[in-house]
N, C-alpha and C. Protein backbone atom coordinates (compact mmCIF):
# COMPACT_ATOMS: atom_id res chain seq x y z
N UNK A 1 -45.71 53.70 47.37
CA UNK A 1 -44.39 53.56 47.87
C UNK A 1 -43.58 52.47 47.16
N UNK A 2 -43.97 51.20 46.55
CA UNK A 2 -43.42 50.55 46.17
C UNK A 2 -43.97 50.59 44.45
N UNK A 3 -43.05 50.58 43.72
CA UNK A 3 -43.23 50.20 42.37
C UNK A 3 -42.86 49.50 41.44
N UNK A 4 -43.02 48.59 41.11
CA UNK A 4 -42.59 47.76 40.10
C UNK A 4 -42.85 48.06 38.60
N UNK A 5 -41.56 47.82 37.92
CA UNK A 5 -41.81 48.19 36.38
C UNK A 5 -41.40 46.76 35.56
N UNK A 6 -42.16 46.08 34.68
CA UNK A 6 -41.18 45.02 33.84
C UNK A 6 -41.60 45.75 32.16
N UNK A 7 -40.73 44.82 31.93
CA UNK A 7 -40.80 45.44 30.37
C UNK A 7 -40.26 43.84 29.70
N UNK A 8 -41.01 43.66 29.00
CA UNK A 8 -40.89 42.54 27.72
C UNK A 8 -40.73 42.53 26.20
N UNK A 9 -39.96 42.50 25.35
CA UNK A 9 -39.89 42.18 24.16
C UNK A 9 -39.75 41.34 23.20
N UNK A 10 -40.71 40.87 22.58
CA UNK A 10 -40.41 39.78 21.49
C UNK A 10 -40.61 40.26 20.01
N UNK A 11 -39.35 39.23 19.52
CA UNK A 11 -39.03 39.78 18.04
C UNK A 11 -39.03 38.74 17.09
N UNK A 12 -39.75 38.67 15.91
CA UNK A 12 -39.63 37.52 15.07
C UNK A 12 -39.66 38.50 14.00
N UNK A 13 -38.87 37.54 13.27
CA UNK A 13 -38.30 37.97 11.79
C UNK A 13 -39.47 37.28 11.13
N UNK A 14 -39.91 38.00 9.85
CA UNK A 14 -40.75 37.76 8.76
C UNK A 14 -40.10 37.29 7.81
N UNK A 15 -39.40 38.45 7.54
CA UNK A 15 -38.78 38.11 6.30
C UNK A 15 -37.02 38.41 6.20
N UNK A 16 -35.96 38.01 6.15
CA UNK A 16 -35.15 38.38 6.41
C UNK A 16 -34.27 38.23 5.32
N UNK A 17 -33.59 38.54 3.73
CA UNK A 17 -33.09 38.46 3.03
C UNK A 17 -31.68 37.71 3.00
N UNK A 18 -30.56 38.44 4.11
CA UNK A 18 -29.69 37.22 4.28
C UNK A 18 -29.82 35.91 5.13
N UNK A 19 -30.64 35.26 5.40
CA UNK A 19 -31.04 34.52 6.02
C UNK A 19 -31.53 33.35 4.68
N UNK A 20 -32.11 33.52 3.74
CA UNK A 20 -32.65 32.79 2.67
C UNK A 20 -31.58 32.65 1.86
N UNK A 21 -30.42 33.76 1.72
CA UNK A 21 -29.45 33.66 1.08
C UNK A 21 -28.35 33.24 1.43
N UNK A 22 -28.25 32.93 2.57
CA UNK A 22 -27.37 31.68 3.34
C UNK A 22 -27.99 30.69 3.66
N UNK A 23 -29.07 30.21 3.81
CA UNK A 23 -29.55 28.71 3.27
C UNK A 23 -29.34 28.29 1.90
N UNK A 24 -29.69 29.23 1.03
CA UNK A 24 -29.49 28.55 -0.76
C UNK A 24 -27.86 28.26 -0.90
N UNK A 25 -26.44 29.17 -0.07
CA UNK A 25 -25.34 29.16 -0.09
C UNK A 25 -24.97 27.64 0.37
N UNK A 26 -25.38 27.22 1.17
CA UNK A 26 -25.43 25.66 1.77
C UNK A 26 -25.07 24.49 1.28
N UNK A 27 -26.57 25.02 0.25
CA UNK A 27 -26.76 23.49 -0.88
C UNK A 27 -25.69 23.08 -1.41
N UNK A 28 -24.46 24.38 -2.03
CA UNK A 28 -23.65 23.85 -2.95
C UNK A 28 -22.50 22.93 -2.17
N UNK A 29 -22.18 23.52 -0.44
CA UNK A 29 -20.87 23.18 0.33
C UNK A 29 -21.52 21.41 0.62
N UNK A 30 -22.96 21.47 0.78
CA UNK A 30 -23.47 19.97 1.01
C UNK A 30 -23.40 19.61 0.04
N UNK A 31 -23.49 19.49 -1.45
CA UNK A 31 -23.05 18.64 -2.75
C UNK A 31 -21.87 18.47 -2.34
N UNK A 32 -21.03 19.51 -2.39
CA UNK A 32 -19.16 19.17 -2.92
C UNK A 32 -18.79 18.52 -1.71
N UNK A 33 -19.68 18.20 -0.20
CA UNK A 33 -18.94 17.74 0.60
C UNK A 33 -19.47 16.27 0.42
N UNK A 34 -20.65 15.81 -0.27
CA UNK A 34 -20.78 14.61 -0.65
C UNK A 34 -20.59 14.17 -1.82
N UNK A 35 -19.40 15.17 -2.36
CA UNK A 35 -19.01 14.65 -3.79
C UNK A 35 -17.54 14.11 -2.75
N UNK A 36 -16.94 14.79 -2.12
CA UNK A 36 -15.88 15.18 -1.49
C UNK A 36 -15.82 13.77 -0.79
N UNK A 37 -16.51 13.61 -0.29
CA UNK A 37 -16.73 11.71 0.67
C UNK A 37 -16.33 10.86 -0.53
N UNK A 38 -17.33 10.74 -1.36
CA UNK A 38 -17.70 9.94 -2.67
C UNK A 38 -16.38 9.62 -2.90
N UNK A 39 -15.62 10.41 -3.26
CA UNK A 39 -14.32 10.36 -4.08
C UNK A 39 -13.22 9.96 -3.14
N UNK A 40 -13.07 10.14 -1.71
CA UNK A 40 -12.33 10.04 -0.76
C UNK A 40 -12.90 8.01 -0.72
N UNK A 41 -13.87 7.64 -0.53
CA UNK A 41 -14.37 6.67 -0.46
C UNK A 41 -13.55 5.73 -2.24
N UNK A 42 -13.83 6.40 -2.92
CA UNK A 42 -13.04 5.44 -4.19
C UNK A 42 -11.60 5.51 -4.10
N UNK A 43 -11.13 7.09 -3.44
CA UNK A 43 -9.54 6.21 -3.61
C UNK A 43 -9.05 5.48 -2.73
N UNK A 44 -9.69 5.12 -1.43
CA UNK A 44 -9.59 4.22 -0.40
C UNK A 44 -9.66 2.71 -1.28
N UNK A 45 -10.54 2.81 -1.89
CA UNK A 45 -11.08 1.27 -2.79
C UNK A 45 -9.80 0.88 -3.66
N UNK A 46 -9.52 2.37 -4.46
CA UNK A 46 -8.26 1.94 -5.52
C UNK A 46 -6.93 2.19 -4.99
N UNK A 47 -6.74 2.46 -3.84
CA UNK A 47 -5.33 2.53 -3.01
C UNK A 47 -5.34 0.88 -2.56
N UNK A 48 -6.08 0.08 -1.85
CA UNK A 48 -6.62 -0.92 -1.56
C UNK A 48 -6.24 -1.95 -2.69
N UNK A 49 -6.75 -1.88 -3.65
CA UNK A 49 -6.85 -3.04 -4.78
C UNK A 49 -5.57 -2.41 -5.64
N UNK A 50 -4.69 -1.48 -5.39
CA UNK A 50 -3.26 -1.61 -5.76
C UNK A 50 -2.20 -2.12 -4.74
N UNK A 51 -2.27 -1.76 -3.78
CA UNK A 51 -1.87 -2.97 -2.51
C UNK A 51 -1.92 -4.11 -2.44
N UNK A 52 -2.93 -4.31 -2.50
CA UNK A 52 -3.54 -5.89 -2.77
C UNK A 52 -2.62 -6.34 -3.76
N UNK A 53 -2.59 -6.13 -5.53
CA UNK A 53 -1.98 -6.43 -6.28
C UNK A 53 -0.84 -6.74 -5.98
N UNK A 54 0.17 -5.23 -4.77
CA UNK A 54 1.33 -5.11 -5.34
C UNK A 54 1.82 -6.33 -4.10
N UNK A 55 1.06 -6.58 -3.76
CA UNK A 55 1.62 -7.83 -2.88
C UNK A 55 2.01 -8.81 -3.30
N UNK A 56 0.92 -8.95 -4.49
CA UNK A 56 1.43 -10.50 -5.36
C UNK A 56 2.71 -10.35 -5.88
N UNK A 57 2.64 -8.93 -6.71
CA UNK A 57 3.85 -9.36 -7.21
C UNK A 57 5.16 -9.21 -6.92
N UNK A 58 4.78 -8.45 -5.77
CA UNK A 58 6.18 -8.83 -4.64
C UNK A 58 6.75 -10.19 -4.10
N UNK A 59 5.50 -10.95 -3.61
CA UNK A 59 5.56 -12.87 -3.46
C UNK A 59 6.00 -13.26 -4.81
N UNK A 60 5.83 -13.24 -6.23
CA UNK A 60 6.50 -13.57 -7.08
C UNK A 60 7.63 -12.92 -7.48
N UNK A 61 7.66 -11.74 -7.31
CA UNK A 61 9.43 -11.53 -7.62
C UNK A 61 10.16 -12.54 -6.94
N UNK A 62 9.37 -12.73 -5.31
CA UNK A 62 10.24 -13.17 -3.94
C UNK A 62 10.61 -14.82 -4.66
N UNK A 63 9.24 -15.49 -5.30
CA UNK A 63 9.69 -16.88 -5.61
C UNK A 63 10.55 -17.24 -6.80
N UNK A 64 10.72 -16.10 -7.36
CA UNK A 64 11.54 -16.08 -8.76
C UNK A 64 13.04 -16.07 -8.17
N UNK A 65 13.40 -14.83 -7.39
CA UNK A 65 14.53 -14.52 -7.03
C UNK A 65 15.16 -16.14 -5.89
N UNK A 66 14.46 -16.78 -5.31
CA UNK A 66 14.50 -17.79 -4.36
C UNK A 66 14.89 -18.99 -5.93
N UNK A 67 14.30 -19.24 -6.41
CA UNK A 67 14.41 -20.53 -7.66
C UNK A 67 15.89 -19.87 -8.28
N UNK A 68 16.32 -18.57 -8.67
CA UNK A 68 17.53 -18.11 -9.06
C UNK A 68 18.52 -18.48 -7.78
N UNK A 69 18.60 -18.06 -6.83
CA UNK A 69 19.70 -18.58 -5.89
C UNK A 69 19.82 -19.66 -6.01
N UNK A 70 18.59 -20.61 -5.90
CA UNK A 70 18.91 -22.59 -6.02
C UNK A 70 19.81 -22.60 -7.29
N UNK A 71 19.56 -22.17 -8.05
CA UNK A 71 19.97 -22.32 -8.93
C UNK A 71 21.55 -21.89 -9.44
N UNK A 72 21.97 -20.67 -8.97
CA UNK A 72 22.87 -19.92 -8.79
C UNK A 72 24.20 -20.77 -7.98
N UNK A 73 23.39 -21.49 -6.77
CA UNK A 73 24.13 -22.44 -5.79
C UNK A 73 24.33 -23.72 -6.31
N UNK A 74 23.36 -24.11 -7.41
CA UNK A 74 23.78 -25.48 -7.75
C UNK A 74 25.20 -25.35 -8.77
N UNK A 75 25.10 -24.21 -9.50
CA UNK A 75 26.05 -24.02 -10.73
C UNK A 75 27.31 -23.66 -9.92
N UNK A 76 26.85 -22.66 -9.10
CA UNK A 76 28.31 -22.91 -8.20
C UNK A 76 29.49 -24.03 -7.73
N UNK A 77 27.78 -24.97 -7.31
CA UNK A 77 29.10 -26.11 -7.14
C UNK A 77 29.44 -26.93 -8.15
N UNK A 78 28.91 -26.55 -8.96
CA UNK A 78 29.20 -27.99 -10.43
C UNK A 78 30.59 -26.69 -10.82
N UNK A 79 30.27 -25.39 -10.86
CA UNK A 79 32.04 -24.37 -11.34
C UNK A 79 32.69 -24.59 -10.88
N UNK A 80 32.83 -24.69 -9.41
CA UNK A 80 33.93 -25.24 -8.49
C UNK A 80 34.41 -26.28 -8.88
N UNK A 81 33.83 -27.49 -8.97
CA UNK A 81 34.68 -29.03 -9.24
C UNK A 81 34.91 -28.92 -10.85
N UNK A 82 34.36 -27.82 -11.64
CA UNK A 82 35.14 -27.33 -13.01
C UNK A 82 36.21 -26.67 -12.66
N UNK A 83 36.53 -26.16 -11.67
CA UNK A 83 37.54 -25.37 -11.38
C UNK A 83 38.55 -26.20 -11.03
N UNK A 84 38.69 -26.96 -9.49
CA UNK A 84 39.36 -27.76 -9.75
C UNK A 84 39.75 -28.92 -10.29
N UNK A 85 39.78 -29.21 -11.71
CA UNK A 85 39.21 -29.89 -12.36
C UNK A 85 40.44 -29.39 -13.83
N UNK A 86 40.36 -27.70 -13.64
CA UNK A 86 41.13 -27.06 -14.37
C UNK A 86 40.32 -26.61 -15.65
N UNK A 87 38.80 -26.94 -15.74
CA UNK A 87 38.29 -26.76 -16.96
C UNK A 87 37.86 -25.23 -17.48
N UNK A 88 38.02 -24.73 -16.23
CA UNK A 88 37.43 -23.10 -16.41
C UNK A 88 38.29 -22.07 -15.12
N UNK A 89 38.44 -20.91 -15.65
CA UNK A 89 39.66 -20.33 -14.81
C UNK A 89 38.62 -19.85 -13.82
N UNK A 90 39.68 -18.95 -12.37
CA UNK A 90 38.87 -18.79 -11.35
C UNK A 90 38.48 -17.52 -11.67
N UNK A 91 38.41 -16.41 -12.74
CA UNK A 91 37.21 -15.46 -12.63
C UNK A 91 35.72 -16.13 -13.13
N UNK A 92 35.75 -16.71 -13.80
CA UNK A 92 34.41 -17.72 -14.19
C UNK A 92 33.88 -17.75 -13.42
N UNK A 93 34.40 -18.89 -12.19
CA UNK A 93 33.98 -19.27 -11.17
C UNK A 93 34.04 -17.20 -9.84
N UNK A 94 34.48 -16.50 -10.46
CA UNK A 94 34.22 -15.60 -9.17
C UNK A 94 32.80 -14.30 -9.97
N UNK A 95 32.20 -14.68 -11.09
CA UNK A 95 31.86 -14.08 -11.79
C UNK A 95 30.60 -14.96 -11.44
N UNK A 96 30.39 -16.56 -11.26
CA UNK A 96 29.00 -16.97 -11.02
C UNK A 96 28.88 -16.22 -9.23
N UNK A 97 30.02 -16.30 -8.26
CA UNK A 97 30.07 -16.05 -7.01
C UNK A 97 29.29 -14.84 -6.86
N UNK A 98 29.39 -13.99 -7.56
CA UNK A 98 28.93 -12.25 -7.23
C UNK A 98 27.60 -12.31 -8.49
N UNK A 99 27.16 -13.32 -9.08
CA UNK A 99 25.66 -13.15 -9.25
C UNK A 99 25.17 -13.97 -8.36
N UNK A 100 25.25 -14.58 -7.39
CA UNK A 100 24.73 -15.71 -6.25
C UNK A 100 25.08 -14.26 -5.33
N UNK A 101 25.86 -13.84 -5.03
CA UNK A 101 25.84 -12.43 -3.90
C UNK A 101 24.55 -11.65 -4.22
N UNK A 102 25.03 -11.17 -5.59
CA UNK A 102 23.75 -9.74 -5.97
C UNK A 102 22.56 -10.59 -5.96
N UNK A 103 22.47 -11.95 -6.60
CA UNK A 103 20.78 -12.44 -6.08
C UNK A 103 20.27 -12.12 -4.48
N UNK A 104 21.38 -12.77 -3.69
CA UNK A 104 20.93 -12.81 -2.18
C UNK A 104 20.99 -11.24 -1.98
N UNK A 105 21.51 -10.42 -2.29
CA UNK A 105 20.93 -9.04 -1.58
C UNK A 105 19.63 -8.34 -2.39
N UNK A 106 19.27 -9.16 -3.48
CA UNK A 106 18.27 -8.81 -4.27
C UNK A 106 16.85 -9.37 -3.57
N UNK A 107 17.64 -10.80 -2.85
CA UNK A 107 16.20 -10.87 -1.77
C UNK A 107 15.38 -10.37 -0.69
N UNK A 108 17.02 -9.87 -0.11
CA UNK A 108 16.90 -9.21 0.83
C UNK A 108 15.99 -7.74 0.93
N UNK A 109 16.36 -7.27 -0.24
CA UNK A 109 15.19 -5.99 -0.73
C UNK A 109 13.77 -6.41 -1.01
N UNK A 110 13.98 -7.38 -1.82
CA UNK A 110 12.25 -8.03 -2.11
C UNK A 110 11.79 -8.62 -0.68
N UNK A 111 12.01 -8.96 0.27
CA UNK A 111 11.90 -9.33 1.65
C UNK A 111 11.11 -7.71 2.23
N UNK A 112 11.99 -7.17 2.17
CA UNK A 112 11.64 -5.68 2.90
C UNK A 112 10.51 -5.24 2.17
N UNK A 113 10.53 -5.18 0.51
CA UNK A 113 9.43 -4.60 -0.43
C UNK A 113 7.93 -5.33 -0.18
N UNK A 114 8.50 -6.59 0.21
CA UNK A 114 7.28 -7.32 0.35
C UNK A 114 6.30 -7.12 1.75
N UNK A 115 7.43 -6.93 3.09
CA UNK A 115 6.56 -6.37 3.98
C UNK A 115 6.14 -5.29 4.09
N UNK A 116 6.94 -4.41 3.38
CA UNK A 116 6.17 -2.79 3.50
C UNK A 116 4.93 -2.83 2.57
N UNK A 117 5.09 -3.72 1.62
CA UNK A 117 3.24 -4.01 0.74
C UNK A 117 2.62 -4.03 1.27
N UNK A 118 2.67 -5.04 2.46
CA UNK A 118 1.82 -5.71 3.38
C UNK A 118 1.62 -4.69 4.59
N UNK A 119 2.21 -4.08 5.23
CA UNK A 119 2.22 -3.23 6.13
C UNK A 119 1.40 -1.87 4.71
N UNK A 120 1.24 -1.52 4.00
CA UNK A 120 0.58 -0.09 3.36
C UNK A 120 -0.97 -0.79 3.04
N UNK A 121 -0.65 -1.89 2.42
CA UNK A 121 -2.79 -2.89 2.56
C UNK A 121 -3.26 -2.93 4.02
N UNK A 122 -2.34 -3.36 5.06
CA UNK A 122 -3.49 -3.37 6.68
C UNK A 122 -3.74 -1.91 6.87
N UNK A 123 -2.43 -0.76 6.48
CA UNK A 123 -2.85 0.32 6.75
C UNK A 123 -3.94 1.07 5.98
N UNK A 124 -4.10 1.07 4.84
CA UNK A 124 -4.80 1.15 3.89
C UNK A 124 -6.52 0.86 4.30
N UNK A 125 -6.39 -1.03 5.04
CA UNK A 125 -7.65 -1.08 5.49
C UNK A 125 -7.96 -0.87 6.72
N UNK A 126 -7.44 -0.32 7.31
CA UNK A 126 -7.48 0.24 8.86
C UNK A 126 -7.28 -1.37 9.80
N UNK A 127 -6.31 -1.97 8.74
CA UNK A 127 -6.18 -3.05 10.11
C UNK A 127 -4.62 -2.70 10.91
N UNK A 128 -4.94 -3.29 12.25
CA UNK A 128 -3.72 -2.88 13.19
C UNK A 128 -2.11 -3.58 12.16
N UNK A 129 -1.51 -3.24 12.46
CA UNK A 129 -0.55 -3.38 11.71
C UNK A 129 0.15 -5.06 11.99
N UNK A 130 -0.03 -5.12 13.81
CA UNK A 130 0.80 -6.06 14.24
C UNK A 130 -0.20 -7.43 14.13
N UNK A 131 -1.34 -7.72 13.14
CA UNK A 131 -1.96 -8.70 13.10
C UNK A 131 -1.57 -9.29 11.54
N UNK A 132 -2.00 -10.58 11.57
CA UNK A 132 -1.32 -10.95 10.66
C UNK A 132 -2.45 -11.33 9.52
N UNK A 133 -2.22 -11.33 8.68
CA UNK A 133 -3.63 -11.29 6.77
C UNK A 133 -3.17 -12.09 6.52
N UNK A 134 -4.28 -12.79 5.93
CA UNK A 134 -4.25 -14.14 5.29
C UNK A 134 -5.21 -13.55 3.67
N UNK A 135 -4.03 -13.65 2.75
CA UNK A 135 -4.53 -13.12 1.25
C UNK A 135 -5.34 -14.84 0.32
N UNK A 136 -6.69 -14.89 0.21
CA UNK A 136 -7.03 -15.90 -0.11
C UNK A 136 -6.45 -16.15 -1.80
N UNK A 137 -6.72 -15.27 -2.69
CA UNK A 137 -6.56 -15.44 -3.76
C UNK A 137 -4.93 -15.25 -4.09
N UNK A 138 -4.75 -15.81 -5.49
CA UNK A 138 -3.29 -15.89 -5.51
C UNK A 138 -3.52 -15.73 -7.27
N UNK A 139 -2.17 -15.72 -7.83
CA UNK A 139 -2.27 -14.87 -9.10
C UNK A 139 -1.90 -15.62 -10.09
N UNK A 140 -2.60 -16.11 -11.09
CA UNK A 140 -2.45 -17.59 -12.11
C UNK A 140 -1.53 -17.01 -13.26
N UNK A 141 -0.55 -17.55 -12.73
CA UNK A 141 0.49 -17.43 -13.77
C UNK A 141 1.09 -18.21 -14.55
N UNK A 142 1.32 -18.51 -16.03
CA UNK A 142 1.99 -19.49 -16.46
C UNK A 142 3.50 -19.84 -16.15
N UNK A 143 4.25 -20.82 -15.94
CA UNK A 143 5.26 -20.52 -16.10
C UNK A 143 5.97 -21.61 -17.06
C-alpha cells in the first residue's frame, strides 16, 4: 500500500575540453591585469614627482614675480619725484605704472597656479585636500 521511490544521480566530469581551455584563456587576462596594475602603479609615481616639481617652480616664479613688484614700486617712486622734478614726461612714468599693474596680476595667477599644484600633488597622493603639506626639499638654484 505504501511505496516509496528515490532516485539519485551523481555526475563528475573526467575530462572536459572547454573547461582546460578556459583555464589556459586566464593566464593571459592575469598577466595583462598585472601588467595593467604595474603600469597604473608607475604613472601614479610619475604624475606625483611632476607635481612635486611643478610646485617648485611655481614658488619660484611666485618669488621672482614678488622681487619684480619691489622693485617695480621702488622705480615708481624714484619716476614720480623724476616727474615732478620735470626730468621725464608722464607717459614714462604711466608706462613703469602698467608694468607694476601687469606684474601684480601676474601674481595673482601664479598665486592660483601655485595652489592648484598643490591641490593636484595631495590629490595625486590621496591626501585630503583640506590638510596642509609641508614640502621638505627645496630647489638649489643659482641666482
Amino acid at each position: 500500500r505504501y511505496s516509496t521511490n528515490g532516485v539519485a544521480q551523481i555526475d563528475q566530469v573526467i575530462f572536459d575540453q572547454s573547461m582546460i581551455v578556459g583555464i589556459k584563456a586566464t593566464t593571459p587576462n592575469i598577466q595583462y591585469s598585472e601588467l595593467s596594475y604595474q603600469q597604473t602603479e608607475e604613472n601614479l609615481i610619475y604624475n606625483i614627482v611632476g607635481y612635486y616639481y611643478q610646485v617648485f617652480v611655481n614658488e619660484y616664479y611666485l618669488k621672482l614675480l614678488l622681487q619684480n613688484k619691489d622693485k617695480y614700486e621702488q622705480f615708481l617712486a624714484i619716476t614720480k619725484l623724476q616727474l615732478e622734478k620735470g626730468v621725464i614726461t608722464q607717459i614714462d612714468y604711466d608706462r613703469i605704472q602698467v608694468s607694476l599693474s601687469n606684474t601684480l596680476s601676474q601674481i595673482n595667477v601664479a598665486e592660483q597656479t601655485l595652489d592648484m599644484s598643490i591641490m593636484r600633488l595631495k590629490n595625486s597622493m590621496g591626501m585630503p585636500l583640506n590638510e596642509n603639506i609641508i614640502l621638505s626639499d627645496t630647489i638649489m638654484l643659482s641666482n
